[in-house]
Protein backbone atom coordinates (compact mmCIF):
# COMPACT_ATOMS: atom_id res chain seq x y z
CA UNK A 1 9.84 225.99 83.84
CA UNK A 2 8.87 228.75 80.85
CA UNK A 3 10.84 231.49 81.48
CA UNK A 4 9.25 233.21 78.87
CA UNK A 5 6.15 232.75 80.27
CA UNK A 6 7.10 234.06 84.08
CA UNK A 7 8.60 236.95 82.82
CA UNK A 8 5.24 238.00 80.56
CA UNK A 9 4.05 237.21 84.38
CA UNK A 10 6.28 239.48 86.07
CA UNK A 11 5.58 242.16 83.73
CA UNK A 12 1.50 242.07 83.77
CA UNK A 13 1.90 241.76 87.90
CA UNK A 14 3.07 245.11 87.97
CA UNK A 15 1.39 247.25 85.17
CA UNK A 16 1.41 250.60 86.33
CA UNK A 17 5.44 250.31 86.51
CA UNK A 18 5.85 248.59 83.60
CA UNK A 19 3.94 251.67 81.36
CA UNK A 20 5.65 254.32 83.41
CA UNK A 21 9.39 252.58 82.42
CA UNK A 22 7.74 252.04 78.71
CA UNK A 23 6.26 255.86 78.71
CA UNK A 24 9.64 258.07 77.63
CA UNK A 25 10.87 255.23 75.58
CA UNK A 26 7.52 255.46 73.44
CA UNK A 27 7.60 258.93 73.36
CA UNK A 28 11.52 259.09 72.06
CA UNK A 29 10.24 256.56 69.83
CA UNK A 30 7.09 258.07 68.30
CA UNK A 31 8.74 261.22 67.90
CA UNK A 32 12.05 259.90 65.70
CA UNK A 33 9.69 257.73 63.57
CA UNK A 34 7.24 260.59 62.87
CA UNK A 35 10.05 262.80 61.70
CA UNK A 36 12.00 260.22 59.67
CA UNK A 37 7.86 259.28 58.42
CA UNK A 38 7.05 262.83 57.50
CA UNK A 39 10.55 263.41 55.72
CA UNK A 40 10.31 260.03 53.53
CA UNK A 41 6.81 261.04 52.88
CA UNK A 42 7.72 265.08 51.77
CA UNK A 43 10.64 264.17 49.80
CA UNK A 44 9.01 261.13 47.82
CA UNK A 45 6.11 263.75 47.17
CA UNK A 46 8.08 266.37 46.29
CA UNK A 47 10.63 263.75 44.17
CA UNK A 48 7.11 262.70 42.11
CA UNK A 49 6.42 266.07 41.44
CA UNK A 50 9.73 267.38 39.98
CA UNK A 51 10.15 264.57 38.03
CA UNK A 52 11.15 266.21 34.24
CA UNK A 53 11.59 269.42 35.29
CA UNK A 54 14.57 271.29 35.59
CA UNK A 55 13.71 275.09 34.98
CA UNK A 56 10.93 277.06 36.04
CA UNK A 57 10.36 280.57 34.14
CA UNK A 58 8.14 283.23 35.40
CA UNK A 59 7.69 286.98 36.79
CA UNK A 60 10.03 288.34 38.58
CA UNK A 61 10.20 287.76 42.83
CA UNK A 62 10.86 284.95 45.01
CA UNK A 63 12.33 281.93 43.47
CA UNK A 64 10.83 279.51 45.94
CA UNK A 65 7.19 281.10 45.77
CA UNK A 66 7.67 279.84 41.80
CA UNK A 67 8.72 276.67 42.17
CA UNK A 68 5.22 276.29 44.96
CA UNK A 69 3.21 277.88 42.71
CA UNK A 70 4.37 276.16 39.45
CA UNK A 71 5.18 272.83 40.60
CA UNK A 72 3.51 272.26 43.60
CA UNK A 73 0.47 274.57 43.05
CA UNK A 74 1.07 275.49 46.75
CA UNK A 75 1.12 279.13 46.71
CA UNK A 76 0.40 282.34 44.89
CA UNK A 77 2.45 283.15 41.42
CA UNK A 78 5.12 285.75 40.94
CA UNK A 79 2.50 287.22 38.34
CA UNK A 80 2.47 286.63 34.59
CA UNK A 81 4.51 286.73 31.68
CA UNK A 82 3.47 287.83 27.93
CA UNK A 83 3.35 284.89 25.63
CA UNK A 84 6.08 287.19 23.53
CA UNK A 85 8.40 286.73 26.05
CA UNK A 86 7.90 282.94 26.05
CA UNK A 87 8.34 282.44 22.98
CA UNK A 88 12.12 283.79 22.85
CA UNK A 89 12.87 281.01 25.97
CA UNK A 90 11.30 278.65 23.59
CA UNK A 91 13.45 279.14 21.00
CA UNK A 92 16.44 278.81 22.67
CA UNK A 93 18.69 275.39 21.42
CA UNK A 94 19.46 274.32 24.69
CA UNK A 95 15.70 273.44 25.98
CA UNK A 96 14.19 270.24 25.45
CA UNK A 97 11.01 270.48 26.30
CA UNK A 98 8.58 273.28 27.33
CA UNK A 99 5.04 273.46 28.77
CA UNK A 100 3.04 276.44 29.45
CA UNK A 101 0.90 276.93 32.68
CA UNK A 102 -1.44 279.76 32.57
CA UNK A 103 -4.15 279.49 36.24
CA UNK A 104 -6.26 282.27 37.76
CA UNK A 105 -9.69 280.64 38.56
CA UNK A 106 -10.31 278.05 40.57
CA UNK A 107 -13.40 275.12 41.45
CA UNK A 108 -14.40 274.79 44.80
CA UNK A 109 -11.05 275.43 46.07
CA UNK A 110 -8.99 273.48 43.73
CA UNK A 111 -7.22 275.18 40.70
CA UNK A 112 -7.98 274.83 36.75
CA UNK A 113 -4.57 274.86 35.30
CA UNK A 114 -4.20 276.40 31.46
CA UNK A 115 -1.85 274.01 29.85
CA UNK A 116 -1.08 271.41 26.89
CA UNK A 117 -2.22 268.11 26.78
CA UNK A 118 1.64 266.73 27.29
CA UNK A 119 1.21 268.45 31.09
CA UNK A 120 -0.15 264.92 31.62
CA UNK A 121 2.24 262.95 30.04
CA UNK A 122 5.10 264.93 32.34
CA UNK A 123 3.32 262.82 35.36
CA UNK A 124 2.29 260.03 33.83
CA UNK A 125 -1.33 260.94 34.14
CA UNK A 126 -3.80 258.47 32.22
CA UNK A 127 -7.45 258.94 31.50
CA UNK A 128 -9.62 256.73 33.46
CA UNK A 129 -12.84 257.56 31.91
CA UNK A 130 -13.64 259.90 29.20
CA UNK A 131 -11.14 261.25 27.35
CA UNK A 132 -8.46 264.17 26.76
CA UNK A 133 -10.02 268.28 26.11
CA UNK A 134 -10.19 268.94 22.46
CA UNK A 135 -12.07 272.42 22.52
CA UNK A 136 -12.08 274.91 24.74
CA UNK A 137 -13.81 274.84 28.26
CA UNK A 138 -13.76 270.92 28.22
CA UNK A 139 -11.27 270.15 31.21
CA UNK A 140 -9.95 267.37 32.93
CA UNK A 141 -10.22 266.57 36.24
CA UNK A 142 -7.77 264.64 38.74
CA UNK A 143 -8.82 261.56 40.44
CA UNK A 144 -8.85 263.19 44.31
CA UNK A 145 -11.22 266.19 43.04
CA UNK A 146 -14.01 263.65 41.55
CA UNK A 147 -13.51 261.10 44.14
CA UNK A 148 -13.91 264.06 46.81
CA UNK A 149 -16.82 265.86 44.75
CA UNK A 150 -18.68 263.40 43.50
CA UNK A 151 -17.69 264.93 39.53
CA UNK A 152 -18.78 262.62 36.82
CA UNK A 153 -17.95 263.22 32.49
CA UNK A 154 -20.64 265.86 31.29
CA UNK A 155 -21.13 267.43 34.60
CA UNK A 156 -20.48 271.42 34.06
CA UNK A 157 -18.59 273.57 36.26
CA UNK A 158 -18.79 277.54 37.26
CA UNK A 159 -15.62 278.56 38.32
CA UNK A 160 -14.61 281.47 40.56
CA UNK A 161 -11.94 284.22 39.94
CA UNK A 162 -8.41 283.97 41.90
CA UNK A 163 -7.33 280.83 43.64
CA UNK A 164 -9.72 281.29 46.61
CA UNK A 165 -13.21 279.70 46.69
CA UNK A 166 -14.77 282.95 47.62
CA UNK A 167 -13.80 284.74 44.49
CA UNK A 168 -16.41 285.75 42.22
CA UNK A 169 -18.28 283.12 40.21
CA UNK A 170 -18.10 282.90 36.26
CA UNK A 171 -21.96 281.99 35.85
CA UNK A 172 -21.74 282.93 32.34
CA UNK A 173 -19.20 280.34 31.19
CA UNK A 174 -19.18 276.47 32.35
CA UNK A 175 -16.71 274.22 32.20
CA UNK A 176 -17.63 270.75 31.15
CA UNK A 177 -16.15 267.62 31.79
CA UNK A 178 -14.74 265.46 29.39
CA UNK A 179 -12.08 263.16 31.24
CA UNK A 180 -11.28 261.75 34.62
CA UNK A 181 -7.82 260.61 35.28
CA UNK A 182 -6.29 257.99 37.50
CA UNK A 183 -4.81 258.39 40.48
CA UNK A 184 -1.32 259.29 40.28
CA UNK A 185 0.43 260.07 43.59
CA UNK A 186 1.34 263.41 42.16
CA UNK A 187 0.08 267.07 41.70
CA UNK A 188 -2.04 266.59 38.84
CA UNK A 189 -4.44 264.48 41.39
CA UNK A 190 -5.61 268.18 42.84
CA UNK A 191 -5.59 269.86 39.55
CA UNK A 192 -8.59 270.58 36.95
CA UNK A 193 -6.62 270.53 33.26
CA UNK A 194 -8.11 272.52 30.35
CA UNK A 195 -6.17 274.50 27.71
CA UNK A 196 -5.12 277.57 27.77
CA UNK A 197 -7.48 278.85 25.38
CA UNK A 198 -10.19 278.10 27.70
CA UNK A 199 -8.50 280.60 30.50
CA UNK A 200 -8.03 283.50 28.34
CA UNK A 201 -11.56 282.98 26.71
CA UNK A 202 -12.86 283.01 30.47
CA UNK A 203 -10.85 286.30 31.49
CA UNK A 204 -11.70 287.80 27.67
CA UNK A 205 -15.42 287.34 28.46
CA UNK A 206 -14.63 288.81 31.93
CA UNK A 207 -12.95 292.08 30.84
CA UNK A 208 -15.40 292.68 27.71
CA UNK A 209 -18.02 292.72 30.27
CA UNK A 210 -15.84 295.88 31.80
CA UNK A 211 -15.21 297.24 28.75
CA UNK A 212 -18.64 297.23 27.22
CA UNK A 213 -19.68 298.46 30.30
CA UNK A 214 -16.99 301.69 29.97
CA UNK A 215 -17.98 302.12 26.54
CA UNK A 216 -22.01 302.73 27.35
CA UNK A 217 -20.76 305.30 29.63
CA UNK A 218 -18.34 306.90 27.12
CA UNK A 219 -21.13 307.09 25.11
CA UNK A 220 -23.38 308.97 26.42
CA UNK A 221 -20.72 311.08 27.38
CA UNK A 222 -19.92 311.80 23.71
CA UNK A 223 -23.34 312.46 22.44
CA UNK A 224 -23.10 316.01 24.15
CA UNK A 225 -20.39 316.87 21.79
CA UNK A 226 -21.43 318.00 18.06
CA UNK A 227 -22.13 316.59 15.10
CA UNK A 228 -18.88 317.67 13.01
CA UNK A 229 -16.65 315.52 15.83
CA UNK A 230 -18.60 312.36 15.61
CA UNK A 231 -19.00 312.08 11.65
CA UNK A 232 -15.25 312.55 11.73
CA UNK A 233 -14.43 309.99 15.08
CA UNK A 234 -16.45 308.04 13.08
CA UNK A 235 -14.81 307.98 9.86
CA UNK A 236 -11.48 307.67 11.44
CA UNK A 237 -12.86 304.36 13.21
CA UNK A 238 -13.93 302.66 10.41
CA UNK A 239 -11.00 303.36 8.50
CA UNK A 240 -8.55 302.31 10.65
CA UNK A 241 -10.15 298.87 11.96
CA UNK A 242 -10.61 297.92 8.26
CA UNK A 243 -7.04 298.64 8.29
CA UNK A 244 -5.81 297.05 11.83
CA UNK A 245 -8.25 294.21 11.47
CA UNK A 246 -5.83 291.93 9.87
CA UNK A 247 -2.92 293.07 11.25
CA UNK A 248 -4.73 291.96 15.08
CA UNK A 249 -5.73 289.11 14.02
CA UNK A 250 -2.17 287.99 12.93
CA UNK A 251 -0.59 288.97 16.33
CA UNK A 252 -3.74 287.50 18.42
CA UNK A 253 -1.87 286.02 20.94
CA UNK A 254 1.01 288.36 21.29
CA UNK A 255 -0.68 290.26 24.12
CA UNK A 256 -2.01 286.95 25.66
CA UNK A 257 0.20 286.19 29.17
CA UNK A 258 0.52 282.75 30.93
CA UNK A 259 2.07 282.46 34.45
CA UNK A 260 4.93 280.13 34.23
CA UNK A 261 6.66 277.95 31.57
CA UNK A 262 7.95 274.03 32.84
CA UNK A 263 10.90 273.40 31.05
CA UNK A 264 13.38 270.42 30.48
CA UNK A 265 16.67 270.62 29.08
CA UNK A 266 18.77 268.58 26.55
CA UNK A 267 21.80 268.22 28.83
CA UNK A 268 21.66 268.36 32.56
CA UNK A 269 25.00 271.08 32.02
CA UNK A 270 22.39 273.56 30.68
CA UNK A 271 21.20 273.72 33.98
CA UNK A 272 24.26 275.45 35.70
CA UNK A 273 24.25 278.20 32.74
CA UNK A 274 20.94 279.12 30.74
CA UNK A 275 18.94 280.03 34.49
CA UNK A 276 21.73 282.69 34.93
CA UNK A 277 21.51 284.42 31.60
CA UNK A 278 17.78 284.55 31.89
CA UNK A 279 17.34 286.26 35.20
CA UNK A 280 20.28 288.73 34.16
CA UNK A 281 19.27 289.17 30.54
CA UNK A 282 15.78 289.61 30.57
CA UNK A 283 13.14 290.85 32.70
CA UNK A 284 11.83 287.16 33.67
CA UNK A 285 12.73 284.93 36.54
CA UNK A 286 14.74 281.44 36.37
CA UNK A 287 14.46 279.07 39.01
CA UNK A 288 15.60 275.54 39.43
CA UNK A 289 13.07 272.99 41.62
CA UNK A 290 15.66 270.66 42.86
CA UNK A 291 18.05 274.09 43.97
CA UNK A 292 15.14 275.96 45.26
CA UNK A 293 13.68 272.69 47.23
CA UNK A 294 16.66 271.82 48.57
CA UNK A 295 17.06 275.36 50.72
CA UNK A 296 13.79 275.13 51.73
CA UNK A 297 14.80 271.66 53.15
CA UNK A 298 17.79 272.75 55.11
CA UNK A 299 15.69 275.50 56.17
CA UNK A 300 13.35 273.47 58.13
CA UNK A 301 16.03 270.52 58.59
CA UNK A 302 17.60 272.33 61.61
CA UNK A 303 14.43 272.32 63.49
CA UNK A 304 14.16 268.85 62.93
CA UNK A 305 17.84 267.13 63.62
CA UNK A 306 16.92 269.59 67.03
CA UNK A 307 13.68 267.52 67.91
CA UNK A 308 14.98 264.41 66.55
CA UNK A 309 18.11 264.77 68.82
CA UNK A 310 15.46 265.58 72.05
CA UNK A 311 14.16 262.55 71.17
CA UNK A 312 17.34 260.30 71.24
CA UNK A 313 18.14 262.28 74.63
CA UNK A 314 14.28 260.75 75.84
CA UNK A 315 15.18 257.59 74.83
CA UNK A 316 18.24 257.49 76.64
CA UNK A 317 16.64 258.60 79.37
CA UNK A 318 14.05 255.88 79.49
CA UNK A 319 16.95 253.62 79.01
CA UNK A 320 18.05 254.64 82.23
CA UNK A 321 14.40 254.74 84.09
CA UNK A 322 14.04 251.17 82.42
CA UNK A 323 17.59 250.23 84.60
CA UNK A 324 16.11 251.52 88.02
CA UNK A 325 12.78 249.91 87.50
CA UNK A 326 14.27 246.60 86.53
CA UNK A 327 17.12 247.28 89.84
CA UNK A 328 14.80 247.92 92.23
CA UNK A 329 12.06 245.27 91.55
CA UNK A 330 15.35 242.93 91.74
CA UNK A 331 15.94 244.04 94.97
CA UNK A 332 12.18 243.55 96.09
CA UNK A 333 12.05 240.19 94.42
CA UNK A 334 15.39 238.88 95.80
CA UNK A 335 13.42 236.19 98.26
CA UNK A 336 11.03 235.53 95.61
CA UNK A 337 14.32 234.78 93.10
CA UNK A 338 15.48 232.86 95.91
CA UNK A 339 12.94 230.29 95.90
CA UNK A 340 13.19 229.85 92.55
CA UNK A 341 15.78 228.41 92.61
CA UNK A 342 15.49 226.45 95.06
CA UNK A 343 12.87 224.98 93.17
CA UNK A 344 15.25 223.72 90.51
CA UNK A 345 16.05 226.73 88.10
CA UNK A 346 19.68 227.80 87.05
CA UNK A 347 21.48 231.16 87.65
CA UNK A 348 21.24 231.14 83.99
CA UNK A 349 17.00 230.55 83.83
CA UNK A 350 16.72 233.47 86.26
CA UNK A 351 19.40 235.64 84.83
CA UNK A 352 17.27 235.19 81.13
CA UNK A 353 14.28 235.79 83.32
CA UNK A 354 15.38 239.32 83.91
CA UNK A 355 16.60 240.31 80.23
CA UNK A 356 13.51 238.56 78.90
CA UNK A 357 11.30 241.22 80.83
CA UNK A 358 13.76 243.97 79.54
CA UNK A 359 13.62 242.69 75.92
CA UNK A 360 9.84 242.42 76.31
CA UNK A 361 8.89 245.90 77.42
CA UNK A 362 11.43 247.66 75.11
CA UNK A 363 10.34 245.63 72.16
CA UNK A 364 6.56 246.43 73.20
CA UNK A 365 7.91 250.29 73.45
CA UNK A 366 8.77 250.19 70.58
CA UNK A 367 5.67 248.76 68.49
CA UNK A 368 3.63 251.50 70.54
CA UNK A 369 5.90 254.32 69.48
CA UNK A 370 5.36 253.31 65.86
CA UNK A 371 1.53 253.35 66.28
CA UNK A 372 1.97 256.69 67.91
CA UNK A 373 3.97 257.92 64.69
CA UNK A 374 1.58 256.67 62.41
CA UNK A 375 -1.08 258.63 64.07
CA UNK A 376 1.39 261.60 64.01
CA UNK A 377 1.16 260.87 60.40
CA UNK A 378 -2.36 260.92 59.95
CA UNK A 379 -2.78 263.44 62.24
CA UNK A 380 -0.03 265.96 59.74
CA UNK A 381 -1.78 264.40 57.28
CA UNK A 382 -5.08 265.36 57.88
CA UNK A 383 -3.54 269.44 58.40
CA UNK A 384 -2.10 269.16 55.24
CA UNK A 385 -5.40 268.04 53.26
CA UNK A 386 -7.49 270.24 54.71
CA UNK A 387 -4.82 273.10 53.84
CA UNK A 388 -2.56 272.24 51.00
CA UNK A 389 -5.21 269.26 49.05
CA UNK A 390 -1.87 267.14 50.18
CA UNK A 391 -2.18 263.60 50.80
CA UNK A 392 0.70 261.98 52.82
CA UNK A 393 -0.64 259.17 54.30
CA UNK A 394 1.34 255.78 54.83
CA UNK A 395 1.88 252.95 56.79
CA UNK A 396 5.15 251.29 55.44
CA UNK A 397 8.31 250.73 57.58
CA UNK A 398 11.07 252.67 56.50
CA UNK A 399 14.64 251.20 57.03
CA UNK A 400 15.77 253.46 59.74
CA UNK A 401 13.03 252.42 62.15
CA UNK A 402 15.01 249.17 62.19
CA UNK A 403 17.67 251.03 62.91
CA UNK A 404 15.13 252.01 65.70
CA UNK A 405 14.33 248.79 66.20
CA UNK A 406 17.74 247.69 67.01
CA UNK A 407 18.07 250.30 69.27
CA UNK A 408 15.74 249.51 71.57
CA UNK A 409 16.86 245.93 72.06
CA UNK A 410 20.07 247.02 72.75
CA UNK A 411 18.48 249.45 75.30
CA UNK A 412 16.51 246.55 76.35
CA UNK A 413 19.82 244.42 76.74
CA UNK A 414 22.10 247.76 78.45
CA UNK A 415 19.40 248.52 81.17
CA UNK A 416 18.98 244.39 82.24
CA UNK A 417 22.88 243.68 82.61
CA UNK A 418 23.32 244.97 86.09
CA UNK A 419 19.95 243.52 87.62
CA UNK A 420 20.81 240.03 85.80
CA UNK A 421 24.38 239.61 87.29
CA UNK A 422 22.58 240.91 90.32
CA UNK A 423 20.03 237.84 89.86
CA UNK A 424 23.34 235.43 88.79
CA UNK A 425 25.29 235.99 91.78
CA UNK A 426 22.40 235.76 94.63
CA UNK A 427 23.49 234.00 97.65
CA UNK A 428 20.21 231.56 97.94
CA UNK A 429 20.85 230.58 101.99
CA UNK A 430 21.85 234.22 102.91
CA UNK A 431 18.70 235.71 101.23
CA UNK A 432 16.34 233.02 102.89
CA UNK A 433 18.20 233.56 106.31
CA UNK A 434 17.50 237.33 106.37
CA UNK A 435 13.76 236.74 105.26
């Protein structure tokens, strides 16, 4: 006789209790594997995307709304800083490494980023086709923007003003495309990469637009004052730009800004000093991604150890509807058991009957609740995309769902003791009697 096979038997005779025993014990399931999914997934994201940065300088306000902005490309900027100011940070022994992020305009949602062509190498990035911006306005673009928006090389671009899609378009001035780069699980896959050249040239064209505009008006303003006044203005103009031309031209970028500088220090002991001397010293902001990112992880990690502790508490309970199920259907089945044995199976065949069906149904819990994680995931997933341009979807088992794994065997194994012994220790002629 196949025990194995009768208990698969047992189980399929009697569906509609089998799924409501199985029905908390995949929810408790699901549940814990979506939260220990959507952790791994966060953190390894987050992880890819600090990697070589340990300081993030900007304007003044919240540290974590930098460390989105800058790193993540999550969330609005602090503001901007003056290239002036940079430059002192820069000069300071102690860094490494510095890049500069300058961003205000945006294509179709997704942000150009004002930077230097080692932003790339600080993820790895690698050209798939095309090749790195040389001049201004070229940009590269990151392998989920193309793939989404059909971008090819030579294609041109109008960008919008602000971070939003519905800012105002730059008609006047295209971006074209010179590189596409591979997909690298990071950032940069969401990101259009120019320099920063091409930003200020963009916002340059922008305000002398304004300012020529302001000037027309100031004009015919000052043709209703005399004669005497203008020759003089005049005079006074030309003098002084042949004077000041030079001296603007040397000092061309010293009233330029950027938003944020990425920086990477010699020694990891920098870390616990330099960020305190800037935010007290000057008027710019130090933060520190790992610092900042790990607050915002114990913010949110009490709301999940709270769910993922409901969930154990489910599971436990479905341990114990599992146990009644199993007790009762012993109990109806006792005659049936009875003649089982009477047709040549052991105590021990029937008693391994019982935790077979208990082993069956939790292990089948189990493999449910991990399909109903995974669409959890995609599900989160999905949210995030539409929201955040955030990919986090993945199908690999993590090590603590066979932690999970074990635990529902052993739930499997707890709930069938009581109804085996129960099976183990029936009186065959005293059961057959009283039927």
């Amino acid at each position: 006789m196949n025990i194995f096979k009768l208990s698969i038997k047992n189980i399929v005779s009697k569906p509609l209790n089998s799924i409501l025993s199985l029905a908390l014990l995949i929810f408790g399931i699901g549940i814990i594997s979506l939260m220990l999914q959507l952790n791994s997934l966060i953190k390894t994201q987050m992880d890819n995307n600090l990697k070589g940065i340990d300081m993030v300088v900007g304007a003044k306000g919240s540290p974590l709304q930098l460390i989105l902005s800058a790193v993540y490309h999550i969330d609005s900027p602090t503001g901007n800083i003056s290239v002036e100011d940079a430059k002192k940070i820069k000069n300071n022994r102690m860094l490494g490494s510095s890049i500069d992020l300058l961003y205000g305009d945006n294509y179709k949602g997704y942000r150009i980023v004002g930077t230097e062509q080692k932003f790339l190498d600080l993820y790895k990035a690698k050209i798939k086709e095309g090749r790195k911006w040389e001049d201004p306005f070229e940009v590269v673009v990151g392998s989920k923007i193309y793939s989404k928006l059909n971008i090819n090389i030579d294609d041109e671009l109008v960008s919008s003003h602000g971070l939003r899609e519905t800012g105002e378009e730059h008609a006047d001035q295209l971006f074209k495309v010179v590189g596409l780069l591979e997909p690298s699980n990071s950032v940069i896959d969401q990101l259009i990469v120019t320099s920063p050249q091409s930003i200020w040239g963009l916002h340059d064209d922008h305000d002398h637009s304004s300012e020529e505009h302001d000037e027309e008006d100031d004009h015919e303003h000052d043709e209703e004052h005399d004669h005497d006044h203008d020759e003089e203005h005049d005079h006074d103009h030309d003098e002084e730009h042949d004077h000041d031309h030079d001296e603007e031209h040397d000092h061309e970028h010293d009233d330029k800004e950027i938003t944020a500088m990425l920086i990477k220090f010699k020694s990891p002991m920098n870390i616990i000093q330099f960020p305190r001397q800037i935010n007290e010293d000057t008027n710019l902001q130090a933060a520190v991604p790992s610092y900042e990112i790990s607050r915002l992880f114990k913010l949110f990690g009490f709301g999940i150890e709270t769910l993922t502790y409901l969930a154990y508490l489910i599971i436990i309970v479905s341990a114990f509807s599992l146990f009644i199920n199993l007790f009762n259907s012993m109990r109806e089945r006792k005659y049936e058991m009875a003649l089982i044995r009477t047709l040549g199976s052991s105590r021990r065949q029937l008693s391994m009957m019982i935790i077979f069906e208990s082993l069956i149904l939790t292990t089948v819990g189990f493999f449910i609740g991990l399909l109903v994680s995974r669409l959890g995931v995609m599900f989160v997933s999905s949210l995030m995309e539409e929201s955040l341009n955030y990919n986090l979807k993945s199908f690999g088992i993590l090590n603590e769902e066979l932690w999970l794994l074990g635990l529902s065997i052993f739930i499997g194994l707890i709930s069938s003791i009581i109804p085996a012994l129960q099976v183990y220790n029936l009186n065959i002629s005293e059961t057959l009697a009283d039927e």
